[in-house]
N, C-alpha and C. Protein backbone atom coordinates (compact mmCIF):
# COMPACT_ATOMS: atom_id res chain seq x y z
N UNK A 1 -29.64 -74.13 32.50
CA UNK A 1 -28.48 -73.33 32.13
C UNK A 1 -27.19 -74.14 32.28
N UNK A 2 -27.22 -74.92 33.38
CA UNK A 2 -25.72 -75.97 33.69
C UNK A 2 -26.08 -76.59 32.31
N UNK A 3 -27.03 -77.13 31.91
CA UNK A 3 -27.17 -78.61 31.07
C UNK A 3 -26.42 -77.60 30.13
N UNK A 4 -27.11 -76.87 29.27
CA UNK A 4 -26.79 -75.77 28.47
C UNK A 4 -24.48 -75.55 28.72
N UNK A 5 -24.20 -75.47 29.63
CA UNK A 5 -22.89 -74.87 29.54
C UNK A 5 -22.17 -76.37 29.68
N UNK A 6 -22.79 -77.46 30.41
CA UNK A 6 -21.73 -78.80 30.26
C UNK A 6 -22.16 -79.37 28.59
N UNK A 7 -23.27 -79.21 27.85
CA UNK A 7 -23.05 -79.53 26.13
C UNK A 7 -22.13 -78.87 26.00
N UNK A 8 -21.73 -77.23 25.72
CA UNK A 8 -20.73 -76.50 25.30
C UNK A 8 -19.35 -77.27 25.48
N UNK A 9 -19.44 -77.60 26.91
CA UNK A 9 -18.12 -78.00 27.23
C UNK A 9 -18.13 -79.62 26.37
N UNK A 10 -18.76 -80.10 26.20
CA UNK A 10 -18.40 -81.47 25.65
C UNK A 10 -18.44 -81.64 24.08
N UNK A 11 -18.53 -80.41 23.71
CA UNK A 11 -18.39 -80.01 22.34
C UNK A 11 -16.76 -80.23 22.20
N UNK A 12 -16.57 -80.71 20.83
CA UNK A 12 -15.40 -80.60 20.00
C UNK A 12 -14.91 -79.59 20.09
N UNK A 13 -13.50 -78.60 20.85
CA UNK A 13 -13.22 -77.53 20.37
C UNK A 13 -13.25 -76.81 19.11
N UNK A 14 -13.18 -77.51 18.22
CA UNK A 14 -13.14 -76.64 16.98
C UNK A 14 -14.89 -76.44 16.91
N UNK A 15 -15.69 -77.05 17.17
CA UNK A 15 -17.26 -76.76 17.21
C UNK A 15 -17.26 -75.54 18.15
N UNK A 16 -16.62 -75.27 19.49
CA UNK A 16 -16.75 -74.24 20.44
C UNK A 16 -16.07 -72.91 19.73
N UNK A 17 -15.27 -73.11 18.73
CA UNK A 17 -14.29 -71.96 18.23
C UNK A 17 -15.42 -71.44 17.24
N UNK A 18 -15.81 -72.45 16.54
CA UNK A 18 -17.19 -71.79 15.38
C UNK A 18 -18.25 -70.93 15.99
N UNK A 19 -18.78 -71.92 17.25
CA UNK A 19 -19.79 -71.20 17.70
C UNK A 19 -19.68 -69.54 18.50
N UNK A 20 -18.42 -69.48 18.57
CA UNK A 20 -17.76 -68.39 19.56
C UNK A 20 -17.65 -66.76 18.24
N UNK A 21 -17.03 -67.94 17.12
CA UNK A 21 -16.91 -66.59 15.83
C UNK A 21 -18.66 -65.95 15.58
N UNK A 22 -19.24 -67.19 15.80
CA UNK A 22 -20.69 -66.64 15.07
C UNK A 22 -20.95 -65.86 16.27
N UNK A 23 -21.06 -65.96 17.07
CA UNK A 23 -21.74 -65.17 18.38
C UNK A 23 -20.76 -63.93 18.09
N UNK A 24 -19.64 -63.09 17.77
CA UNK A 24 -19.18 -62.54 17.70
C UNK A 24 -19.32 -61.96 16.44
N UNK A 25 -19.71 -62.40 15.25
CA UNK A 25 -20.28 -62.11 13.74
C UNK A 25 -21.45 -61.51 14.50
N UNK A 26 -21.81 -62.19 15.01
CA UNK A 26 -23.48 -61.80 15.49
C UNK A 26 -23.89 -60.44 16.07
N UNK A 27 -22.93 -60.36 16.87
CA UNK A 27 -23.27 -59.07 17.66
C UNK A 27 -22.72 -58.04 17.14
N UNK A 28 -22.02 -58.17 16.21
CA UNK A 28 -21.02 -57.02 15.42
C UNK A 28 -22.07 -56.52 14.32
N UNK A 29 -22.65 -57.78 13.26
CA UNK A 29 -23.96 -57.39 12.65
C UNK A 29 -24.81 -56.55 13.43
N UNK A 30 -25.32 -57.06 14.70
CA UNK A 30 -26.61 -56.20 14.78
C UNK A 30 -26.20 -54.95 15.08
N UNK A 31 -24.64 -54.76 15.96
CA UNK A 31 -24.32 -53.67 16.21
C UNK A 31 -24.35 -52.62 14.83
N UNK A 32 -24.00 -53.31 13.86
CA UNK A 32 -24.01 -52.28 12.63
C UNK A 32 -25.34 -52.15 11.78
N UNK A 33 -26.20 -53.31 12.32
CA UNK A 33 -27.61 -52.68 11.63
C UNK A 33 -28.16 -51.95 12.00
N UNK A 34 -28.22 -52.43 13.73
CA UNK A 34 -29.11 -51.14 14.74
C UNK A 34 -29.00 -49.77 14.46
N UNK A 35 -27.19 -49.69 15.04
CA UNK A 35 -26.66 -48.52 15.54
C UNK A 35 -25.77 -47.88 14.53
N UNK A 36 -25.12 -48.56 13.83
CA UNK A 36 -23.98 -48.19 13.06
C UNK A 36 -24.74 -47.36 11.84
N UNK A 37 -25.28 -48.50 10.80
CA UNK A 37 -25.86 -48.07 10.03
C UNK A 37 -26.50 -46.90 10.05
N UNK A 38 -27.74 -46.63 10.13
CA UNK A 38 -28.82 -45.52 10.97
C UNK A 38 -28.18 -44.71 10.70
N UNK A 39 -26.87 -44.51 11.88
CA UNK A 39 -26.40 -42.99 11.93
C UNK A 39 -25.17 -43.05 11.34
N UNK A 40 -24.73 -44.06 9.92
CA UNK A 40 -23.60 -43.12 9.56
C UNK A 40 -23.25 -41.59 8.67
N UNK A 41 -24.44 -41.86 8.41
CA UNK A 41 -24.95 -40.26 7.57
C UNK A 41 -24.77 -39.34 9.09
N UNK A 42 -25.34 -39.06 9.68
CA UNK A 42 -24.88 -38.20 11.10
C UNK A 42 -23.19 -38.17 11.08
N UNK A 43 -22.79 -39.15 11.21
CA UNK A 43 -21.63 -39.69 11.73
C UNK A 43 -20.31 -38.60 10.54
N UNK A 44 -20.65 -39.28 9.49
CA UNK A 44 -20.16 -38.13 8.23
C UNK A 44 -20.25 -36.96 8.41
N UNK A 45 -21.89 -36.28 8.56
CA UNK A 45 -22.26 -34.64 8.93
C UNK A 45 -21.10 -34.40 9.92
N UNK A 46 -21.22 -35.25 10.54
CA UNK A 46 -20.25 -34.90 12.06
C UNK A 46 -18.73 -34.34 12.25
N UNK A 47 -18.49 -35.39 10.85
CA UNK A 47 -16.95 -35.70 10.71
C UNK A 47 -16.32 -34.06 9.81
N UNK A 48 -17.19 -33.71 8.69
CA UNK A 48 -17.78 -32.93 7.72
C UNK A 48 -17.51 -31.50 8.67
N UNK A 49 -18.46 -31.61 9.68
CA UNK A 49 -18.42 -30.51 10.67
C UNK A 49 -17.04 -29.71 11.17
N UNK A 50 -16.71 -31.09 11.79
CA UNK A 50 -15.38 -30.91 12.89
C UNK A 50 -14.26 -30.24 11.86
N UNK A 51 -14.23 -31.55 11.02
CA UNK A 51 -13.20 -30.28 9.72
C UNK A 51 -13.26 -28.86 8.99
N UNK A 52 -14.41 -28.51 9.06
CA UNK A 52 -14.76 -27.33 8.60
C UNK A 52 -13.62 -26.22 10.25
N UNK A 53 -14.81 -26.61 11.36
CA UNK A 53 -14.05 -25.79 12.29
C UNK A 53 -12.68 -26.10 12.62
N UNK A 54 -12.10 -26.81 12.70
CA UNK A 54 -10.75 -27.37 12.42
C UNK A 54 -9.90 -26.07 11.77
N UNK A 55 -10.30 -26.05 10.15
CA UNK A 55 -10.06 -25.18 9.19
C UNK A 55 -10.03 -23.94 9.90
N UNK A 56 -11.48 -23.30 10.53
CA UNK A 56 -11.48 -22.42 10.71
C UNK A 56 -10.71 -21.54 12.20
N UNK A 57 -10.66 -22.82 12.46
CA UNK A 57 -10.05 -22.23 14.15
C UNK A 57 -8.11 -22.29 13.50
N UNK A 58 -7.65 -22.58 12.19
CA UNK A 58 -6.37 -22.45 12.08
C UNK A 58 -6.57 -21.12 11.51
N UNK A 59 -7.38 -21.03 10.71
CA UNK A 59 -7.62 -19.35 9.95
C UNK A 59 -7.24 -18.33 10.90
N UNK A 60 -7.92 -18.35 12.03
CA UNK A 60 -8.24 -17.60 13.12
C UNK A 60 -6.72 -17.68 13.69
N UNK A 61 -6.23 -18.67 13.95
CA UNK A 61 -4.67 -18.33 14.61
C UNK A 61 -3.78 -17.81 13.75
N UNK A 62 -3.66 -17.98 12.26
CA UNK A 62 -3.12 -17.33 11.54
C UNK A 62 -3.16 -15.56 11.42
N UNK A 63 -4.71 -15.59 11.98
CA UNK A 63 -4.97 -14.38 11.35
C UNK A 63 -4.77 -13.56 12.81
N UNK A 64 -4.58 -14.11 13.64
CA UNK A 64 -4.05 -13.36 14.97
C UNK A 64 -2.88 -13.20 15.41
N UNK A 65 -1.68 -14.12 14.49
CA UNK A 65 -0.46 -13.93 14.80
C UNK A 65 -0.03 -12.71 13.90
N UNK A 66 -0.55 -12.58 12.74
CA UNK A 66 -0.34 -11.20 11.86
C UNK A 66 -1.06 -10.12 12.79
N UNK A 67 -1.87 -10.21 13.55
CA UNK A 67 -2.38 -8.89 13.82
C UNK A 67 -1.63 -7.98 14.44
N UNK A 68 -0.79 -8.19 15.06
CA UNK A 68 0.53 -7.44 14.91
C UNK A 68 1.01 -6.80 14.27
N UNK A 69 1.46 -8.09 13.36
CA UNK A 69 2.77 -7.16 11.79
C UNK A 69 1.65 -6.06 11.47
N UNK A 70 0.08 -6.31 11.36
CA UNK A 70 -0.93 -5.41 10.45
C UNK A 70 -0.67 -4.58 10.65
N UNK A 71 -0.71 -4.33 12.34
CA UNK A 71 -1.28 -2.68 12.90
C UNK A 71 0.31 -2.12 12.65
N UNK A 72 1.87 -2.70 12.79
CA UNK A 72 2.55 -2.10 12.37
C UNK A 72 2.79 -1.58 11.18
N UNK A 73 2.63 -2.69 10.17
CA UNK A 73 2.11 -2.08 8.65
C UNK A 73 1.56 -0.52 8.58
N UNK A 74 -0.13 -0.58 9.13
CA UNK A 74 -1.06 0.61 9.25
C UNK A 74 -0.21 1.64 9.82
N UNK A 75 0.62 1.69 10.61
CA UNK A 75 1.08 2.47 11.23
C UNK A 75 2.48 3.06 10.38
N UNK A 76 3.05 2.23 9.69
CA UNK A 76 4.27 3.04 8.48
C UNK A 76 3.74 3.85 7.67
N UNK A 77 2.26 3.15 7.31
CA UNK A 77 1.55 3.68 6.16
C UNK A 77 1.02 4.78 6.44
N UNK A 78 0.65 4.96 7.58
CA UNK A 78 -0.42 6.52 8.57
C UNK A 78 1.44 7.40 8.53
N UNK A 79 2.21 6.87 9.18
CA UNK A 79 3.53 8.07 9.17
C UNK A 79 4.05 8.37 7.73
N UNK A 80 3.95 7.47 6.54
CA UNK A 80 4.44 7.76 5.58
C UNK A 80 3.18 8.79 4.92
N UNK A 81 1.86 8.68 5.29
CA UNK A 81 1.42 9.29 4.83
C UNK A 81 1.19 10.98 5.22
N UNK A 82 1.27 10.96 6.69
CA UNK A 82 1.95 12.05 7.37
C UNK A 82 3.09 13.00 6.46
N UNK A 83 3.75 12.47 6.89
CA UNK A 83 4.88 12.56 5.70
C UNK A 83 4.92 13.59 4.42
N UNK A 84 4.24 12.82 3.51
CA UNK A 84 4.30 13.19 2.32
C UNK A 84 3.21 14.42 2.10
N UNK A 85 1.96 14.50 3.30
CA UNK A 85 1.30 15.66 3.47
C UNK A 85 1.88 16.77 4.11
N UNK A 86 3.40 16.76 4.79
CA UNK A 86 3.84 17.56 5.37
C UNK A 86 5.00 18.18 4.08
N UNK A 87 5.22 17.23 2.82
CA UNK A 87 5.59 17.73 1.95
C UNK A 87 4.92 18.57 0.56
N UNK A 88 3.90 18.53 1.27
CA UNK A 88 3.21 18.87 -0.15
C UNK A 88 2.15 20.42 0.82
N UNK A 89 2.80 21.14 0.57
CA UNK A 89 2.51 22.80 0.88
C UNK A 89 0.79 23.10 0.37
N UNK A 90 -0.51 23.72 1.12
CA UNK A 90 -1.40 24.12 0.25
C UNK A 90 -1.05 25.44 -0.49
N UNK A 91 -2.55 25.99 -0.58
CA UNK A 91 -2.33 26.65 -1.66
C UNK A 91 -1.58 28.78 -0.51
N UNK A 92 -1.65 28.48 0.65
CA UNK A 92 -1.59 29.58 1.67
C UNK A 92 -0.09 29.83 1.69
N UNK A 93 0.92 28.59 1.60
CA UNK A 93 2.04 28.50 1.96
C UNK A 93 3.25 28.66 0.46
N UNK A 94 2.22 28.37 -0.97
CA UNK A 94 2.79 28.64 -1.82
C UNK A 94 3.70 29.93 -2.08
N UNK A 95 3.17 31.15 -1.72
CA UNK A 95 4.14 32.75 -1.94
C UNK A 95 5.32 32.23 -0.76
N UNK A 96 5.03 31.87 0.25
CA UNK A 96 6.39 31.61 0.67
C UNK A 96 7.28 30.59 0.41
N UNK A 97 7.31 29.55 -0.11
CA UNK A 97 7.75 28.33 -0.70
C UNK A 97 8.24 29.28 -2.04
N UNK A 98 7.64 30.01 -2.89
CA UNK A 98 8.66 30.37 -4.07
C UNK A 98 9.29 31.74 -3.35
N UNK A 99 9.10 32.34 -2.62
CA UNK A 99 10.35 33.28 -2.12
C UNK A 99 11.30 32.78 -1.46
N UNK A 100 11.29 31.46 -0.86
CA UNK A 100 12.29 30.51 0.05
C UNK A 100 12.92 30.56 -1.65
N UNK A 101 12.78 29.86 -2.32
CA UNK A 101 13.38 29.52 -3.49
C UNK A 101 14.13 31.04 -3.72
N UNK A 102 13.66 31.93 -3.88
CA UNK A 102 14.56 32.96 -4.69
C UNK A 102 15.54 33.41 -3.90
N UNK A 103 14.95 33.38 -2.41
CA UNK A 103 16.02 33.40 -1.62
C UNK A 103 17.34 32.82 -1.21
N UNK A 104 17.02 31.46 -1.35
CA UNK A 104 18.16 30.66 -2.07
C UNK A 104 18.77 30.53 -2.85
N UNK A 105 18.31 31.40 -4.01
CA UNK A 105 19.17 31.50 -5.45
C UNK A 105 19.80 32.40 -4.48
N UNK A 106 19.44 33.65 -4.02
CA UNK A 106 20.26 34.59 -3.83
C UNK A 106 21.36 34.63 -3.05
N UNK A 107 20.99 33.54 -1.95
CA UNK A 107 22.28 33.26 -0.85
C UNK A 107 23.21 32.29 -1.73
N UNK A 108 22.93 32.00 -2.58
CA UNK A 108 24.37 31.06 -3.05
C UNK A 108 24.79 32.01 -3.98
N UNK A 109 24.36 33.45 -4.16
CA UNK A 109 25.49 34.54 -4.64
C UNK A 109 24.93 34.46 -6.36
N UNK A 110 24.08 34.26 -7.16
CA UNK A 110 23.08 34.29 -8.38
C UNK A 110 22.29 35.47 -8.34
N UNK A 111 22.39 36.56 -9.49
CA UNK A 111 21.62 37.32 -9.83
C UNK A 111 20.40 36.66 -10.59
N UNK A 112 19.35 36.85 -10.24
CA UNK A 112 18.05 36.72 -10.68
C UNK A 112 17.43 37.20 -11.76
N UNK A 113 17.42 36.89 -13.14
CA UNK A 113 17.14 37.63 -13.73
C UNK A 113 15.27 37.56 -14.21
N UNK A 114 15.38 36.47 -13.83
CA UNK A 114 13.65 35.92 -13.93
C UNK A 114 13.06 35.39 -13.26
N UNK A 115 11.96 34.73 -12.33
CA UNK A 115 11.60 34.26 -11.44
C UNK A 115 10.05 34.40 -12.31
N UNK A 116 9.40 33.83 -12.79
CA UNK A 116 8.44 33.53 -13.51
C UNK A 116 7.13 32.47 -12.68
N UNK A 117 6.28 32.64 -11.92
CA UNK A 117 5.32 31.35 -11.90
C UNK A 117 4.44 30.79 -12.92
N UNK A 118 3.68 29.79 -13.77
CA UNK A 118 3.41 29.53 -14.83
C UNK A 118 2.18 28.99 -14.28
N UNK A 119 1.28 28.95 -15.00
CA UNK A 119 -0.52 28.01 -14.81
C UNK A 119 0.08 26.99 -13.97
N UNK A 120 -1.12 26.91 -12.96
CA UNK A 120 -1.24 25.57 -12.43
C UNK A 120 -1.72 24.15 -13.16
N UNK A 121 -0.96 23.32 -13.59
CA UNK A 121 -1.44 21.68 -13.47
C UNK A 121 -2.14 21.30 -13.23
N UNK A 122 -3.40 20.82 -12.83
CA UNK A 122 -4.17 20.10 -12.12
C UNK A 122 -4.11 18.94 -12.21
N UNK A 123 -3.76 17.95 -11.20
CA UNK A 123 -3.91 16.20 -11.59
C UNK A 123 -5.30 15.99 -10.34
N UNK A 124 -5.00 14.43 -9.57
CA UNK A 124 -6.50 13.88 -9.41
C UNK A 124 -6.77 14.55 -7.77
N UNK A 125 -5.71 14.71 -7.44
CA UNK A 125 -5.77 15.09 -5.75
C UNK A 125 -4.92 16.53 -5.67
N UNK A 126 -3.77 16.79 -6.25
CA UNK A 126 -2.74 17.74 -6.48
C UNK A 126 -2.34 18.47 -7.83
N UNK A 127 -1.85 19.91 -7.64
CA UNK A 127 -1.41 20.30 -8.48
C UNK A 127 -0.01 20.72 -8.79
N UNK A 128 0.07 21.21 -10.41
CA UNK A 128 1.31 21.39 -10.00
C UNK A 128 1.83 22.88 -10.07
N UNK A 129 2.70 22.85 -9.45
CA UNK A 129 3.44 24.58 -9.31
C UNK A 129 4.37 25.18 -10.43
N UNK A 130 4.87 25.07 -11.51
CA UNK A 130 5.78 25.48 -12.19
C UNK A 130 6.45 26.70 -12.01
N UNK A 131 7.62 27.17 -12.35
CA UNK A 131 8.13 28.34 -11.59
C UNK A 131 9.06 28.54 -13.01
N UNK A 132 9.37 29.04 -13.75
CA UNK A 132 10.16 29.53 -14.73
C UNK A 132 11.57 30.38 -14.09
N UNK A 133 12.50 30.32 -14.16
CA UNK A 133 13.69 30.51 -13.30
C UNK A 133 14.84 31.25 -14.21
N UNK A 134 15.86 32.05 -14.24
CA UNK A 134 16.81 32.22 -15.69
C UNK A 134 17.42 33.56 -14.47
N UNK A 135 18.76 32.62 -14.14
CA UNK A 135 19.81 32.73 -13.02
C UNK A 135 21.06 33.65 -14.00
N UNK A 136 21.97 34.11 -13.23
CA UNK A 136 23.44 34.59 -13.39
C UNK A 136 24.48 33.97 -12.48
N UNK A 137 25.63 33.31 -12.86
CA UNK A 137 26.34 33.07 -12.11
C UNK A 137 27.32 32.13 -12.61
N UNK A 138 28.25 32.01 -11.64
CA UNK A 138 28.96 31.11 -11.47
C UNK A 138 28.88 29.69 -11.63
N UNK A 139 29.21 28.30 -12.41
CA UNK A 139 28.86 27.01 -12.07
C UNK A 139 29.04 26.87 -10.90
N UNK A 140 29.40 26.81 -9.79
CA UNK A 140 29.75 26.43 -8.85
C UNK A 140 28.53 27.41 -7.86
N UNK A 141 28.32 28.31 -7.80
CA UNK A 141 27.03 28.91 -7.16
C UNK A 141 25.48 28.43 -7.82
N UNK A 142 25.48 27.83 -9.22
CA UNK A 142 24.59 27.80 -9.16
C UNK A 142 23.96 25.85 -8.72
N UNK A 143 25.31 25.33 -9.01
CA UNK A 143 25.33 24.08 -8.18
C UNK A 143 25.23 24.21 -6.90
N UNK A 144 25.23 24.97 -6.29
CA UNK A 144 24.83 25.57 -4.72
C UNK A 144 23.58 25.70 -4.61
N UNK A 145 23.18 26.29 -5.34
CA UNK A 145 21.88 26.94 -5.78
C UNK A 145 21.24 25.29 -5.92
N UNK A 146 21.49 24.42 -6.29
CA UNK A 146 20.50 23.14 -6.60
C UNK A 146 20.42 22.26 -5.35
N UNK A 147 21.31 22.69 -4.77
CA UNK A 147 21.97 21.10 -3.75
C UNK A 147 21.06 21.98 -2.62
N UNK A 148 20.65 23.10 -2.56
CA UNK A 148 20.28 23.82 -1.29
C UNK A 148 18.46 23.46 -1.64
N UNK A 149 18.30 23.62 -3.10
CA UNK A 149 16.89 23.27 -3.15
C UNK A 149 16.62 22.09 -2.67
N UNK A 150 17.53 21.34 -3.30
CA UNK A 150 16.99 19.59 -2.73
C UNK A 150 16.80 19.64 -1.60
N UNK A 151 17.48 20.45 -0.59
CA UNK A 151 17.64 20.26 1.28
C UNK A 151 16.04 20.80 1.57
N UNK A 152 15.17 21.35 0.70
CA UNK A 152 13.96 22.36 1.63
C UNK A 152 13.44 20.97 1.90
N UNK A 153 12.47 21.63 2.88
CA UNK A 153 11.67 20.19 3.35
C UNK A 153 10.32 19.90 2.35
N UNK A 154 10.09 20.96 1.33
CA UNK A 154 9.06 20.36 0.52
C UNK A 154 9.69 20.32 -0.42
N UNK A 155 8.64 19.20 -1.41
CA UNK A 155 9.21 18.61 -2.86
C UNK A 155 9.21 20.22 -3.72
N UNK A 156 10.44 20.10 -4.79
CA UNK A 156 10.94 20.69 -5.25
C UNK A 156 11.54 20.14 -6.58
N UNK A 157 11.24 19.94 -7.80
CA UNK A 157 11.92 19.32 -8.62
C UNK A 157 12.16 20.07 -9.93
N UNK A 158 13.32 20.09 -10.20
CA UNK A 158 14.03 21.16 -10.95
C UNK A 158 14.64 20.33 -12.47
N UNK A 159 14.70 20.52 -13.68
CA UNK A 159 14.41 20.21 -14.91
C UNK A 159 14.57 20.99 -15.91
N UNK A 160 14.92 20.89 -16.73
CA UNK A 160 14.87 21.57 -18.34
C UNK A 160 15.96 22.50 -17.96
N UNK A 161 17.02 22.23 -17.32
CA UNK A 161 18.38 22.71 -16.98
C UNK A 161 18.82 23.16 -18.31
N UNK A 162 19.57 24.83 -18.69
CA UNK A 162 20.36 25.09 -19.52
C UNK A 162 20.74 26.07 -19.33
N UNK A 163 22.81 25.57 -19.92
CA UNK A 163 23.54 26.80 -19.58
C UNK A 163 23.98 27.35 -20.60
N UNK A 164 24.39 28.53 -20.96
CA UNK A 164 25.02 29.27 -21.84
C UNK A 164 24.98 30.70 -21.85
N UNK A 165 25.88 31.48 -22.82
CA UNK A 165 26.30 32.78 -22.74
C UNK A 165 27.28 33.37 -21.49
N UNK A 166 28.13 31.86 -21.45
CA UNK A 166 29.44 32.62 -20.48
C UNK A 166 29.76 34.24 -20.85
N UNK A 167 29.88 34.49 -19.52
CA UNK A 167 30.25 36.04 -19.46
C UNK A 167 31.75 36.05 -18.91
N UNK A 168 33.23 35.98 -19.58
CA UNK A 168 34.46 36.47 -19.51
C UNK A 168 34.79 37.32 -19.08
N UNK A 169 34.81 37.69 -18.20
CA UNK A 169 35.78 38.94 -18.01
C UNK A 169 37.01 38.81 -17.12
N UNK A 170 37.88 39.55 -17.36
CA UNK A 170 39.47 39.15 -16.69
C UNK A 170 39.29 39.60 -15.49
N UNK A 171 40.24 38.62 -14.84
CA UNK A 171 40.40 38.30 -12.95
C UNK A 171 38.90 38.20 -12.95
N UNK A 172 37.88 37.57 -12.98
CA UNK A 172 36.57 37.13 -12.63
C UNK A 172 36.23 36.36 -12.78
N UNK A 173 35.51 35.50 -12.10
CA UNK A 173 35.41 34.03 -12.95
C UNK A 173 33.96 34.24 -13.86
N UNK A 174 34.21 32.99 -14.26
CA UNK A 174 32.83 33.05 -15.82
C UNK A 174 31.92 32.71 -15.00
N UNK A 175 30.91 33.51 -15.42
CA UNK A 175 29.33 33.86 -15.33
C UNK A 175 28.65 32.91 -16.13
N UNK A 176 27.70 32.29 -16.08
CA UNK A 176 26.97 31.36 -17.24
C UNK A 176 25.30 32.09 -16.97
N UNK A 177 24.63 32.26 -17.75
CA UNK A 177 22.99 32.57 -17.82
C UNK A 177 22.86 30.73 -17.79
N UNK A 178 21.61 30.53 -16.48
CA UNK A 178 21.25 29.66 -16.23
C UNK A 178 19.64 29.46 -16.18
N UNK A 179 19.36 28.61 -17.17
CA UNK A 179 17.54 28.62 -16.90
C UNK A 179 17.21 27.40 -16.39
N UNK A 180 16.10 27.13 -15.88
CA UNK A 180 15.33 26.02 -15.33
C UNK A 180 14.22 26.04 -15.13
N UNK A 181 13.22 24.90 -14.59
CA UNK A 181 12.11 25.02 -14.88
C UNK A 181 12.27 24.28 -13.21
N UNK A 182 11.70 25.20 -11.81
CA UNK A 182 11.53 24.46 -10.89
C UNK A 182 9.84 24.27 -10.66
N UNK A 183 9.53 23.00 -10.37
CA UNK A 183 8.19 22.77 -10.16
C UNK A 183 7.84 22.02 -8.64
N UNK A 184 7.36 22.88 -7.88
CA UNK A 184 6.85 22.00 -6.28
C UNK A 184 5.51 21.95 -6.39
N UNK A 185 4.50 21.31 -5.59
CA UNK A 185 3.25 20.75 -5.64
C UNK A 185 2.18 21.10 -4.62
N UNK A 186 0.80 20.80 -4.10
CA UNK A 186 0.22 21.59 -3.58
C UNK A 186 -1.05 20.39 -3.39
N UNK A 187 -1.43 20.34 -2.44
CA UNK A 187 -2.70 19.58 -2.09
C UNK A 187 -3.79 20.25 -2.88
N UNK A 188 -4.61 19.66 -3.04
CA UNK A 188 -6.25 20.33 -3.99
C UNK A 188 -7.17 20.09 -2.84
N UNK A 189 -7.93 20.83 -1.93
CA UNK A 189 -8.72 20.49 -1.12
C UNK A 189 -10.32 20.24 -2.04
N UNK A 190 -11.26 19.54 -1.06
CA UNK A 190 -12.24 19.12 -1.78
C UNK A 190 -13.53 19.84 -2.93
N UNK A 191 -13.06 21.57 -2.00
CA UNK A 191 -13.82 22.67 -3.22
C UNK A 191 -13.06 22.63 -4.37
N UNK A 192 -12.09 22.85 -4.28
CA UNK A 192 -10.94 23.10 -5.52
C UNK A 192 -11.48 21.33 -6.66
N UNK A 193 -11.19 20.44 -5.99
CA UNK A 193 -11.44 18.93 -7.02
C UNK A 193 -12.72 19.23 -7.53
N UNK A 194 -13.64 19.51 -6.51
CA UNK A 194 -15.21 19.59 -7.66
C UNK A 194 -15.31 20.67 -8.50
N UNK A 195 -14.66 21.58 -7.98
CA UNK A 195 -14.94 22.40 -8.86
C UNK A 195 -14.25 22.37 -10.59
N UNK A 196 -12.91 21.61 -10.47
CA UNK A 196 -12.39 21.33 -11.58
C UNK A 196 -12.61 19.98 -11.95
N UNK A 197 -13.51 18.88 -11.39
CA UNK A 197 -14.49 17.93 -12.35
C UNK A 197 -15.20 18.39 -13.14
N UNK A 198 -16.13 19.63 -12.32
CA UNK A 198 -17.06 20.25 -12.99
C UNK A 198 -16.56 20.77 -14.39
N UNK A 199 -15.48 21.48 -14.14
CA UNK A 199 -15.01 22.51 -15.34
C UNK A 199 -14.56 21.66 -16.35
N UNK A 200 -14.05 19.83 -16.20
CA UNK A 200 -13.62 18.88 -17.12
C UNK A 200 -15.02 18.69 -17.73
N UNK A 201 -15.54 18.21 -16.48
CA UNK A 201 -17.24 18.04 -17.57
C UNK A 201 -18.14 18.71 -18.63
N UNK A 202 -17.43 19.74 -18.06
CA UNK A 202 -18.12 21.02 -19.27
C UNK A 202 -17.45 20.98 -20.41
N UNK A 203 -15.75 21.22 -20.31
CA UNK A 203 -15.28 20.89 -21.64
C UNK A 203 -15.66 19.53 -22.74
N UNK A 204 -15.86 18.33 -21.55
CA UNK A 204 -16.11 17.25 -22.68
C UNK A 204 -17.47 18.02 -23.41
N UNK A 205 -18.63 17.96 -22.27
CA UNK A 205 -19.33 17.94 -23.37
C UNK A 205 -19.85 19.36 -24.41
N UNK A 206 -19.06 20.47 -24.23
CA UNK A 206 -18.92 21.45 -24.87
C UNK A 206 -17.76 20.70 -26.39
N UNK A 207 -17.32 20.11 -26.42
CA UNK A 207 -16.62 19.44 -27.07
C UNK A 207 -17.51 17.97 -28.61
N UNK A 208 -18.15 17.67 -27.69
CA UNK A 208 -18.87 16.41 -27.76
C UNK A 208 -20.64 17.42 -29.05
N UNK A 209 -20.38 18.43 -29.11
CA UNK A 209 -21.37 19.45 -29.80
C UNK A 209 -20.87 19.94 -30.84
């Protein structure tokens, strides 16, 4: 082994620098035939892997910093939907919902000359109420008469407005005949919907013959 390390030493440096690269070529080769090679397919799977969960563990923080805003979201959407079921009267509360109405014509000082309810509407969940209306009064009472409907707490929407046949008479103010068409709305519970699928189905195909 001495004999072996005093040749080295009496080698030409630039002979000791060659032999030093190859021994270092050398072990780097086998390192990559043995070990390297073999498993760089693993090595890829591996790499392949880690990025996938990578991906997925940012998904996951994303999707936990919203879980918050969500449930507040869910929660406008549950009160708004509250809401709009507390505006929409069934079918029990309807006779009083159109006597609130006439009653209100009457407190803003309007003789009544018609108060009419008309067929129900049917759409996919709700129907509708139509009410045929044909007032006496004053412009100014019966603009009372509108601004007080808007205030009820259920929907109420009023349309096909027309005035005419002022009534003159001295020291009184003018009278106008006032008609309208007020229409409020009504939940359809789940007997009421089948039963009027059913009754659509029959028309088509009573139709369809």
């Amino acid at each position: 082994m001495n004999d072996l390390v005093d040749r080295l030493m009496d080698m030409p440096v630039r002979q000791r620098v060659l032999m030093l690269v190859g021994f270092v070529f050398m072990v780097f080769f086998a390192y990559a035939y043995f070990i390297y090679w073999p498993r760089a397919d693993q090595i890829d799977q591996l790499r392949a892997d880690l990025q996938t969960k990578v991906e997925d563990l940012e998904k996951k923080k994303a999707l936990a910093a919203n879980l918050s805003k969500a449930k507040a979201e869910l929660e406008d959407l549950r009160a708004a939907l509250r809401k709009a079921v507390a505006q929409l009267p069934d079918t029990k509360e309807i006779p009083d919902l159109l006597s609130g109405i006439s009653a209100v014509a009457r407190e803003s000082g309007l003789e009544i000359a018609q108060f009419r309810q008309r067929p129900e509407i049917y759409r996919d969940f709700y129907a509708e109420v139509p009410v045929e209306i044909l007032v006496r009064g004053t412009y100014f009472q019966v603009e009372e008469f509108f601004n007080q409907v808007a205030e009820l707490t259920r929907i109420v929407n009023v349309k096909d407005i027309g005035m005419k046949g002022p009534n003159v008479v001295e020291e009184d103010p003018v009278k106008l005949q006032t008609s309208c068409s007020a229409t409020t709305f009504r939940f359809l519970d789940e007997e009421e919907r089948e039963r009027i699928r059913q009754e659509r189905e029959a028309k088509k195909k009573g139709k369809k013959r």
